[in-house]
N, C-alpha and C. Protein backbone atom coordinates (compact mmCIF):
# COMPACT_ATOMS: atom_id res chain seq x y z
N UNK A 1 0.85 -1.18 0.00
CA UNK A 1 0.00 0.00 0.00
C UNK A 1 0.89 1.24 0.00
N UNK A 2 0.84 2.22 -0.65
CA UNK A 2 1.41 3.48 -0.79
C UNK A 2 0.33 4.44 -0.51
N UNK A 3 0.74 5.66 -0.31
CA UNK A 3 0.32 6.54 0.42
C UNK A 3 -1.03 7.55 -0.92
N UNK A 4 0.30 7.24 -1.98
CA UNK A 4 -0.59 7.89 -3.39
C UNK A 4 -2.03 7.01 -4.08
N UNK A 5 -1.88 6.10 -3.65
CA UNK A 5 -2.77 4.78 -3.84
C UNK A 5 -4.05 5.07 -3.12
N UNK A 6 -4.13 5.49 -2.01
CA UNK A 6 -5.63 5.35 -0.98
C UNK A 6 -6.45 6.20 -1.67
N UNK A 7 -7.39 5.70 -1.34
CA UNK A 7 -9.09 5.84 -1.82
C UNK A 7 -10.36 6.32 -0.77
N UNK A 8 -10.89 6.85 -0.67
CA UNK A 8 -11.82 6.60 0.40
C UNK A 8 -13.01 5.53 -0.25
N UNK A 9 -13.54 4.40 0.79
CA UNK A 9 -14.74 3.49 0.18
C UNK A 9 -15.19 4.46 -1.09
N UNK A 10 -15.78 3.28 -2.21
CA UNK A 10 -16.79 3.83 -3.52
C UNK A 10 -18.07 3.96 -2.22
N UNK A 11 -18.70 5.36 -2.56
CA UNK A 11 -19.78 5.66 -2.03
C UNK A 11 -19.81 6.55 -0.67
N UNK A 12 -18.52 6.23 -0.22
CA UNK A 12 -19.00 7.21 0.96
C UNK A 12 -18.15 8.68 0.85
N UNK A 13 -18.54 9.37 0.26
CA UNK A 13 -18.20 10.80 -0.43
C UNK A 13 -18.97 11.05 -1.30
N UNK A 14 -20.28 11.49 -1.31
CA UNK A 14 -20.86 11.55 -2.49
C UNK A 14 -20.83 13.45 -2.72
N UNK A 15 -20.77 13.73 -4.02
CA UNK A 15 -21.00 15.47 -3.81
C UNK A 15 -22.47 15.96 -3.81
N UNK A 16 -22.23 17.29 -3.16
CA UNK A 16 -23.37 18.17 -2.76
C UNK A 16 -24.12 18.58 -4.42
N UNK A 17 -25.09 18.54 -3.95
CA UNK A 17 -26.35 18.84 -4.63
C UNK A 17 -26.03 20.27 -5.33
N UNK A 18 -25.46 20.64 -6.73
CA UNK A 18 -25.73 21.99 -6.71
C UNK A 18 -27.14 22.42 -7.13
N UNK A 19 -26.97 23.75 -6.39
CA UNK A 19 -28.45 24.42 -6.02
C UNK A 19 -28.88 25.80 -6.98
N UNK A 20 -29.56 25.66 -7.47
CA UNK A 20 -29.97 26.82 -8.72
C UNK A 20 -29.90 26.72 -10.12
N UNK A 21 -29.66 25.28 -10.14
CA UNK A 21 -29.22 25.49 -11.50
C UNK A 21 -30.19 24.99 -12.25
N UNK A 22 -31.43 25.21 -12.90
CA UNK A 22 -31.61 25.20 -13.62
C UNK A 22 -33.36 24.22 -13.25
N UNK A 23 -34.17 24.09 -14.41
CA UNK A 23 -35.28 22.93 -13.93
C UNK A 23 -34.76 21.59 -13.67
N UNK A 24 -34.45 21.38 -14.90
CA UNK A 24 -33.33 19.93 -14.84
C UNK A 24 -32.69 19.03 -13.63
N UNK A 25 -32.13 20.28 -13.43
CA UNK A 25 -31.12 19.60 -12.29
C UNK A 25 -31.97 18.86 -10.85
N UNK A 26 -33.46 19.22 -10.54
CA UNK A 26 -33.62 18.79 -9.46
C UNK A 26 -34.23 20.12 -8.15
N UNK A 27 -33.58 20.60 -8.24
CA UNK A 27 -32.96 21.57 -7.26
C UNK A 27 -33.03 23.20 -7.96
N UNK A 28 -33.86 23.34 -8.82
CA UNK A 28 -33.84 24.74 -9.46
C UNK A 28 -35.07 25.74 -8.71
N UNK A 29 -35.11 27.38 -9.26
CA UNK A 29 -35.42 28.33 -8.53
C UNK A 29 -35.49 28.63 -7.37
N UNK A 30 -36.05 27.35 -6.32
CA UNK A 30 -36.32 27.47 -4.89
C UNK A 30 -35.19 26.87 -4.16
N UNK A 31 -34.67 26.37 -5.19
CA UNK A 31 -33.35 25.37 -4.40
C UNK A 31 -33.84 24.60 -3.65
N UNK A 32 -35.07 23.95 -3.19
CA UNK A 32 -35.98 23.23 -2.52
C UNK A 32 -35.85 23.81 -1.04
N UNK A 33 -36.18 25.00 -1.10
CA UNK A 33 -36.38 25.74 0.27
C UNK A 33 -38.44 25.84 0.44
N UNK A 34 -38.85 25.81 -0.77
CA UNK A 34 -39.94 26.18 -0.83
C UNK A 34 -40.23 27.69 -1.45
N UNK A 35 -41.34 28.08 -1.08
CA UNK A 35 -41.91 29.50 -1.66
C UNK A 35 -42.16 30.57 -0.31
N UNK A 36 -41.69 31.38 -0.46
CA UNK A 36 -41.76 32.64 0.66
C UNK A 36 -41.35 31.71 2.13
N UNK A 37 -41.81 32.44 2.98
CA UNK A 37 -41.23 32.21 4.60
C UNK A 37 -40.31 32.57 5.08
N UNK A 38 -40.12 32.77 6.19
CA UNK A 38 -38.18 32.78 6.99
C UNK A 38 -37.66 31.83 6.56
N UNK A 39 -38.04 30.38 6.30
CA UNK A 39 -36.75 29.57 6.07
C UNK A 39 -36.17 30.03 4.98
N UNK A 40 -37.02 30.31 3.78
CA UNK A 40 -36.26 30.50 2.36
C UNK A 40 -35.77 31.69 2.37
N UNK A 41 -35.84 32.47 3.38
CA UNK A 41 -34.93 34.12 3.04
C UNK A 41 -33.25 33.71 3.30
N UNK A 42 -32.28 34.10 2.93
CA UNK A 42 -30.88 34.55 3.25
C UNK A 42 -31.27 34.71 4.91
N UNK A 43 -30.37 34.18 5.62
CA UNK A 43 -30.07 34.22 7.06
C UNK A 43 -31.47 34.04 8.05
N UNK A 44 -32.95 33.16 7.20
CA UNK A 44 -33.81 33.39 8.07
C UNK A 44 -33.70 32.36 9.14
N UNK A 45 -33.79 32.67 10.22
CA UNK A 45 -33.06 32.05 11.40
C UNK A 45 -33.96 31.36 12.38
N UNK A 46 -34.04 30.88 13.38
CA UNK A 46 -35.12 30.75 14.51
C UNK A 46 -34.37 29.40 15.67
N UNK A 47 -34.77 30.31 16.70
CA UNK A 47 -33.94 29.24 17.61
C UNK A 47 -34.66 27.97 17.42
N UNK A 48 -34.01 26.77 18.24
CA UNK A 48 -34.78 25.34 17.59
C UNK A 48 -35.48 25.52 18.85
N UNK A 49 -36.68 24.88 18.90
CA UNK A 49 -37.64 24.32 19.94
C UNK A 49 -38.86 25.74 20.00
N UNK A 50 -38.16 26.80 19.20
CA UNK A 50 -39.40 28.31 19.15
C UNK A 50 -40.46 27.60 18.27
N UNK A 51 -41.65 28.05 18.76
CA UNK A 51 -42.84 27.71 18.24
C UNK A 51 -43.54 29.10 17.76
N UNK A 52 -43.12 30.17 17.14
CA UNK A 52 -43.62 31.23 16.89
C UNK A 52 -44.09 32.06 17.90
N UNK A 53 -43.75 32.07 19.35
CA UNK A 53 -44.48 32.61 20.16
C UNK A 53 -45.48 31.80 21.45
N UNK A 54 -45.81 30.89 20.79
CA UNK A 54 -46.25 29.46 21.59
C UNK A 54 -45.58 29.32 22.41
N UNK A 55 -46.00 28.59 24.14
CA UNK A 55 -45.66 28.12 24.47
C UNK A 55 -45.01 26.59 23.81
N UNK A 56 -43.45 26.70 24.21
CA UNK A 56 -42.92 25.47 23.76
C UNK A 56 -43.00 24.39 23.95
N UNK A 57 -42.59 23.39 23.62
CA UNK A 57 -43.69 21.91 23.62
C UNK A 57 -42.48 21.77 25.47
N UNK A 58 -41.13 22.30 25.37
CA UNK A 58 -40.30 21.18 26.22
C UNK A 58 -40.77 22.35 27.84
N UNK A 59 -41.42 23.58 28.08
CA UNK A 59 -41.95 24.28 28.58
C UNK A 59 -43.42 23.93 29.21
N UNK A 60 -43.91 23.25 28.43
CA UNK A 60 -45.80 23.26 28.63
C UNK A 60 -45.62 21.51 29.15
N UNK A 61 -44.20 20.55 28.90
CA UNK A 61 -44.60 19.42 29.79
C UNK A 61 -44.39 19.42 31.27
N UNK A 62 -45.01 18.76 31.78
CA UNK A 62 -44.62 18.99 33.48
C UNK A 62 -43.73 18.16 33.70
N UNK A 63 -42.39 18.36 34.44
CA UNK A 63 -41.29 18.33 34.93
C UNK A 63 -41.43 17.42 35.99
N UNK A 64 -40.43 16.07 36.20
CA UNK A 64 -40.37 15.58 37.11
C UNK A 64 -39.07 14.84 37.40
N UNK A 65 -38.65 14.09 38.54
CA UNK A 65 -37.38 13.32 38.61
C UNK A 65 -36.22 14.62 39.50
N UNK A 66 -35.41 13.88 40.13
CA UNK A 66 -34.54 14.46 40.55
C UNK A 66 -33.49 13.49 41.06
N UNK A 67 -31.85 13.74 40.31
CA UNK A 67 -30.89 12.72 40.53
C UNK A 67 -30.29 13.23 41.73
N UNK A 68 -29.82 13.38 42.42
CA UNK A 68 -29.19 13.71 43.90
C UNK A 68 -27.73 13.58 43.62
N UNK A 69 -26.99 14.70 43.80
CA UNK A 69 -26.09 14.56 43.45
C UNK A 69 -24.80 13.96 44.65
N UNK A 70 -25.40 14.27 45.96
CA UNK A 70 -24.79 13.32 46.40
C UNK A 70 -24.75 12.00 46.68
N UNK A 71 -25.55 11.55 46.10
CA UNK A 71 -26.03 9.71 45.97
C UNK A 71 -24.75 9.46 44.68
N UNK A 72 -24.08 10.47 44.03
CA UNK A 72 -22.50 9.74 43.41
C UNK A 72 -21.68 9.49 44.48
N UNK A 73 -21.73 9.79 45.94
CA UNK A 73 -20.49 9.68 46.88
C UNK A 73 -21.53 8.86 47.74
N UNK A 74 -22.33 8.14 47.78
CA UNK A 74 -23.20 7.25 49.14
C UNK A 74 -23.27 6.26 48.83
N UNK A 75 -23.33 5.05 49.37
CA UNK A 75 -23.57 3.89 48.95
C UNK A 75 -24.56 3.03 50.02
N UNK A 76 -24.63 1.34 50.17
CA UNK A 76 -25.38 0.59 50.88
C UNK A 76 -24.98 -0.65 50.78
N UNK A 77 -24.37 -1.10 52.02
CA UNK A 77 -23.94 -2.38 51.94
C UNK A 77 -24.86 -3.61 52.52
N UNK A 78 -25.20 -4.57 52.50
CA UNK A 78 -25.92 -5.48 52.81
C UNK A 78 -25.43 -6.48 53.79
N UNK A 79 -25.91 -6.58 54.44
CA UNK A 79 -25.30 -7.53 55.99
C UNK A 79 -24.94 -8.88 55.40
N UNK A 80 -25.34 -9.36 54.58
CA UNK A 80 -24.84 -10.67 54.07
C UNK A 80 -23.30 -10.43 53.00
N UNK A 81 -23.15 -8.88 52.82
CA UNK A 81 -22.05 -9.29 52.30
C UNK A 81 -20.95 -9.08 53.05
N UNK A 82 -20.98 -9.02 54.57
CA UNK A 82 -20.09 -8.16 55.25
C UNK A 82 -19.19 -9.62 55.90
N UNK A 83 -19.64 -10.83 54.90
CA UNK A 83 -18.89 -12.40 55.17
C UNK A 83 -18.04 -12.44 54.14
N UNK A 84 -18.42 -11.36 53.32
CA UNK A 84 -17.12 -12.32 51.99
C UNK A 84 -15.72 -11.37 52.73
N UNK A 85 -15.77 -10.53 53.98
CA UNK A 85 -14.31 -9.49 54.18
C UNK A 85 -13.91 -10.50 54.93
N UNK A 86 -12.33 -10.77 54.69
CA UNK A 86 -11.66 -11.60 55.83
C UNK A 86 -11.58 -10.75 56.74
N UNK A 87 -11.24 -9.75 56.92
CA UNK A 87 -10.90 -8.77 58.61
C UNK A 87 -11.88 -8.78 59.63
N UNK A 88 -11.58 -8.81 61.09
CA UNK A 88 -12.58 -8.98 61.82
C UNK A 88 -13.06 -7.25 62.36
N UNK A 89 -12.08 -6.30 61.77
CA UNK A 89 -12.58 -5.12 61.53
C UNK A 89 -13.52 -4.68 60.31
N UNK A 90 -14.11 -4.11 60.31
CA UNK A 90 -15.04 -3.29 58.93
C UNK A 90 -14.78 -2.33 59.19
N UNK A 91 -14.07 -1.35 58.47
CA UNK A 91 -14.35 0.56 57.93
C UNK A 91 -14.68 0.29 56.62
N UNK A 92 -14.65 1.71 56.50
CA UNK A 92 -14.87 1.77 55.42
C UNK A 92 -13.44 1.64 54.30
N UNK A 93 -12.42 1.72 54.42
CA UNK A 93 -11.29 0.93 54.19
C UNK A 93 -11.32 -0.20 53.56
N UNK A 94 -11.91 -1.20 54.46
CA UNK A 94 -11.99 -2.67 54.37
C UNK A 94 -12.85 -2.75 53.13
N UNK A 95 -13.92 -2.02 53.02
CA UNK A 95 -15.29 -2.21 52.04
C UNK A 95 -14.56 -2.18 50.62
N UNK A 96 -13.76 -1.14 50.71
CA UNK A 96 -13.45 -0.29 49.18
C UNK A 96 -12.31 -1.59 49.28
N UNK A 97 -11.70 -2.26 50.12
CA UNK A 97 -10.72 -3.02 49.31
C UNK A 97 -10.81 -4.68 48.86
N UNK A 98 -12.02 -4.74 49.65
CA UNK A 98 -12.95 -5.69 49.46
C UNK A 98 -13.65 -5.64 47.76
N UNK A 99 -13.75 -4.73 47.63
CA UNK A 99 -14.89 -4.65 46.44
C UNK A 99 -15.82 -4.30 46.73
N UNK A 100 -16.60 -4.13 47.51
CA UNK A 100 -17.95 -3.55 48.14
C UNK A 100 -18.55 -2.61 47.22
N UNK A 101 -17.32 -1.96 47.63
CA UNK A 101 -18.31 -0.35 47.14
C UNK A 101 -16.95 0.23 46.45
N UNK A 102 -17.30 1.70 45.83
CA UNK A 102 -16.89 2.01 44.95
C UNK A 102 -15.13 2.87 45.77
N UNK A 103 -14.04 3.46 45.10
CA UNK A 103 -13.34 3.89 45.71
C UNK A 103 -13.92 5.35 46.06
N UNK A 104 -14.42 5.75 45.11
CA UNK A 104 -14.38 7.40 45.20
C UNK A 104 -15.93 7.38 46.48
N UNK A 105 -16.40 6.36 47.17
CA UNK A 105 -17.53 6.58 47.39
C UNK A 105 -16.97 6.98 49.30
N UNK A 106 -17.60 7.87 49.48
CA UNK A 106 -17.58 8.50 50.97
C UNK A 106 -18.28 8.33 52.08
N UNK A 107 -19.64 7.81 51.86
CA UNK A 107 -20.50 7.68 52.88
C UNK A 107 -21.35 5.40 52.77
N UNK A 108 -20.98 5.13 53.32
CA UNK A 108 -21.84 3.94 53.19
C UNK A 108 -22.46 3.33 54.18
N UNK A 109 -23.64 3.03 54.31
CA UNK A 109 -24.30 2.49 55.07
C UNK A 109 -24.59 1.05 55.06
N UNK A 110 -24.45 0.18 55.81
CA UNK A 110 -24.94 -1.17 56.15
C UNK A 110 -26.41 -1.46 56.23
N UNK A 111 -26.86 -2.19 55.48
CA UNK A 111 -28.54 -2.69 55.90
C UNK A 111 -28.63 -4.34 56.24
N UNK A 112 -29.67 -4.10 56.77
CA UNK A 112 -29.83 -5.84 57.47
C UNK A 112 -30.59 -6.33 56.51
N UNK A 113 -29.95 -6.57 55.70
CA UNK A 113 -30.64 -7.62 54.31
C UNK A 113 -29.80 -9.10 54.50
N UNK A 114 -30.05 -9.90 55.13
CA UNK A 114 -29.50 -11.17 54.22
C UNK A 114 -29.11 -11.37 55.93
N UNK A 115 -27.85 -12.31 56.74
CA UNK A 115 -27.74 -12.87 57.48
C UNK A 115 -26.33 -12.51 57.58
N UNK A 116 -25.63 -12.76 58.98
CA UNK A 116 -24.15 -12.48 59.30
C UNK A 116 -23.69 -13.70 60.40
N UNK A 117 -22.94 -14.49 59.84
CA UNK A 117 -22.49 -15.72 60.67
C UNK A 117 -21.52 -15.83 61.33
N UNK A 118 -20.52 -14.30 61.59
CA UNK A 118 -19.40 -14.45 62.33
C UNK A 118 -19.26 -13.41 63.40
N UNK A 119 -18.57 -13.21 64.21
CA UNK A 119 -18.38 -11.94 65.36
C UNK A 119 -17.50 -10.71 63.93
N UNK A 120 -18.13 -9.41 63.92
CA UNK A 120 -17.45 -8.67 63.31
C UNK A 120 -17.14 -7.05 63.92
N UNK A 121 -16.56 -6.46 64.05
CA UNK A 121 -16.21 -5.06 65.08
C UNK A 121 -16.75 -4.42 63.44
N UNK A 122 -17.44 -3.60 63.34
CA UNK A 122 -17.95 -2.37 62.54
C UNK A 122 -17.66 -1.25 62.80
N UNK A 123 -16.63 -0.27 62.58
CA UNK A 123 -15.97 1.13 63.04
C UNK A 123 -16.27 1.85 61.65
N UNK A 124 -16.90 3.00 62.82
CA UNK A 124 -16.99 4.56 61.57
C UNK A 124 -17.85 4.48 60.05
N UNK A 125 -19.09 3.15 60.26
CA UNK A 125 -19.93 3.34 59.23
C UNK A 125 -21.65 2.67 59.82
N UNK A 126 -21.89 3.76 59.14
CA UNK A 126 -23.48 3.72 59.84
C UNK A 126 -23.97 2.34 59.72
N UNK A 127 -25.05 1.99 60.43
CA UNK A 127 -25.96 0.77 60.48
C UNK A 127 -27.58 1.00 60.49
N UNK A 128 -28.52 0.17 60.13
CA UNK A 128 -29.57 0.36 60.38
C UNK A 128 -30.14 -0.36 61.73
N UNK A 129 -31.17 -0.05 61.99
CA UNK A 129 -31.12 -0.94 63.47
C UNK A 129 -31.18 -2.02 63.31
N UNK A 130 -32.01 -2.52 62.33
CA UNK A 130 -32.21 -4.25 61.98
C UNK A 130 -30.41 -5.38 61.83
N UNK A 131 -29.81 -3.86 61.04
CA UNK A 131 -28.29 -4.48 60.97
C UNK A 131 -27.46 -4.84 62.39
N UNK A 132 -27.95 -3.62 63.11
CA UNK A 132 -27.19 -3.49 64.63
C UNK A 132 -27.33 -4.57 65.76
N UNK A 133 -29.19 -5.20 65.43
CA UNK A 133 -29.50 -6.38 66.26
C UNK A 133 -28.85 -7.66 65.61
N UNK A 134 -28.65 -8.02 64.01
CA UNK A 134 -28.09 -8.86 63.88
C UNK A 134 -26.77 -9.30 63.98
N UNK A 135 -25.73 -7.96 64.11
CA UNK A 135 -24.12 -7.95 64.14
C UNK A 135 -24.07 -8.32 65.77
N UNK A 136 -24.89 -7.96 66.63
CA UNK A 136 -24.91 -7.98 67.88
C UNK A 136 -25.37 -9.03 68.21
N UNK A 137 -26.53 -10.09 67.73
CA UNK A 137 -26.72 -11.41 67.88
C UNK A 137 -25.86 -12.07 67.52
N UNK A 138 -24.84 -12.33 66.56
CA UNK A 138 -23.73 -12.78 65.90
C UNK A 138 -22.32 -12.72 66.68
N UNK A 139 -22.34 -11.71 68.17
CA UNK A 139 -21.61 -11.94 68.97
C UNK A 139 -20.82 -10.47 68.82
N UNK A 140 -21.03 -9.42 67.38
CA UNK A 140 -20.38 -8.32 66.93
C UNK A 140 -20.17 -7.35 67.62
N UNK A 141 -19.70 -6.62 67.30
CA UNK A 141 -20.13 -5.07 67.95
C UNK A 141 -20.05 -3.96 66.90
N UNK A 142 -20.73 -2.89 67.78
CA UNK A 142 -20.70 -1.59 66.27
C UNK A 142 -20.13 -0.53 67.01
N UNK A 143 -19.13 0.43 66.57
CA UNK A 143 -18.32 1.26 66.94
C UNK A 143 -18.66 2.52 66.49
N UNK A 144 -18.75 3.65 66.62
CA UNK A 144 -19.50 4.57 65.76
C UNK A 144 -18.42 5.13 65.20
């Protein structure tokens, strides 16, 4: 392959339509703008989504949803997964190196979903109470 040799694919370059020329061509007097209006004038312009004055369609729907932007730094850990950490400590340390949860994530909470079968010390991450009676039936403790 040489450099003088390349091609772009047959077909994908096709040329532009010229515009005015003639009946023939397709594309004559109006250049297929149509007859009168703003679109067919030189520079007739209009922001996109203007409806002439109308209320706009993305204006007149009613608005709902809201992402929380700190729910990118919070997370929720589940009491059944707090068996796959070998350490008999939990921080939040342990979680992020575990896999748990994410690195960049700052706040995580424990929920009592699922079951905990060993004594585990929990330091410096919240619990729910359901979590707190089961780490504590399990022989655990929770550290704040």
């Amino acid at each position: 392959m040489q450099l003088n040799t390349l091609h772009p694919a047959p077909g994908s370059k096709t040329k532009s339509k010229r515009l005015g020329r003639g009946i023939g061509s397709g594309k004559g007097k109006t250049c297929g703008r149509g007859h009168k209006g703003q679109r067919a004038r030189a520079g007739g312009f209009h922001k996109v989504g203007f409806e002439g004055g109308q209320m706009p369609l993305q204006r007149r729907i009613p608005k709902s949803g809201f992402r929380s932007r700190q729910s990118l730094h919070r997370d929720e850990v589940y009491l059944s997964d707090l068996n796959k950490i070998e350490s008999a400590v939990i921080d939040l340390a342990a979680l992020i190196k575990a896999g748990l949860v994410r690195s960049d994530v700052k706040d995580v909470k424990i929920i009592g979903s699922g079951e905990i079968n060993r004594a585990v010390t929990v330091r410096g991450v919240p619990v729910t109470a359901g979590a707190r009676k089961a780490i504590e039936a399990a022989k655990g403790k929770v550290e704040a």
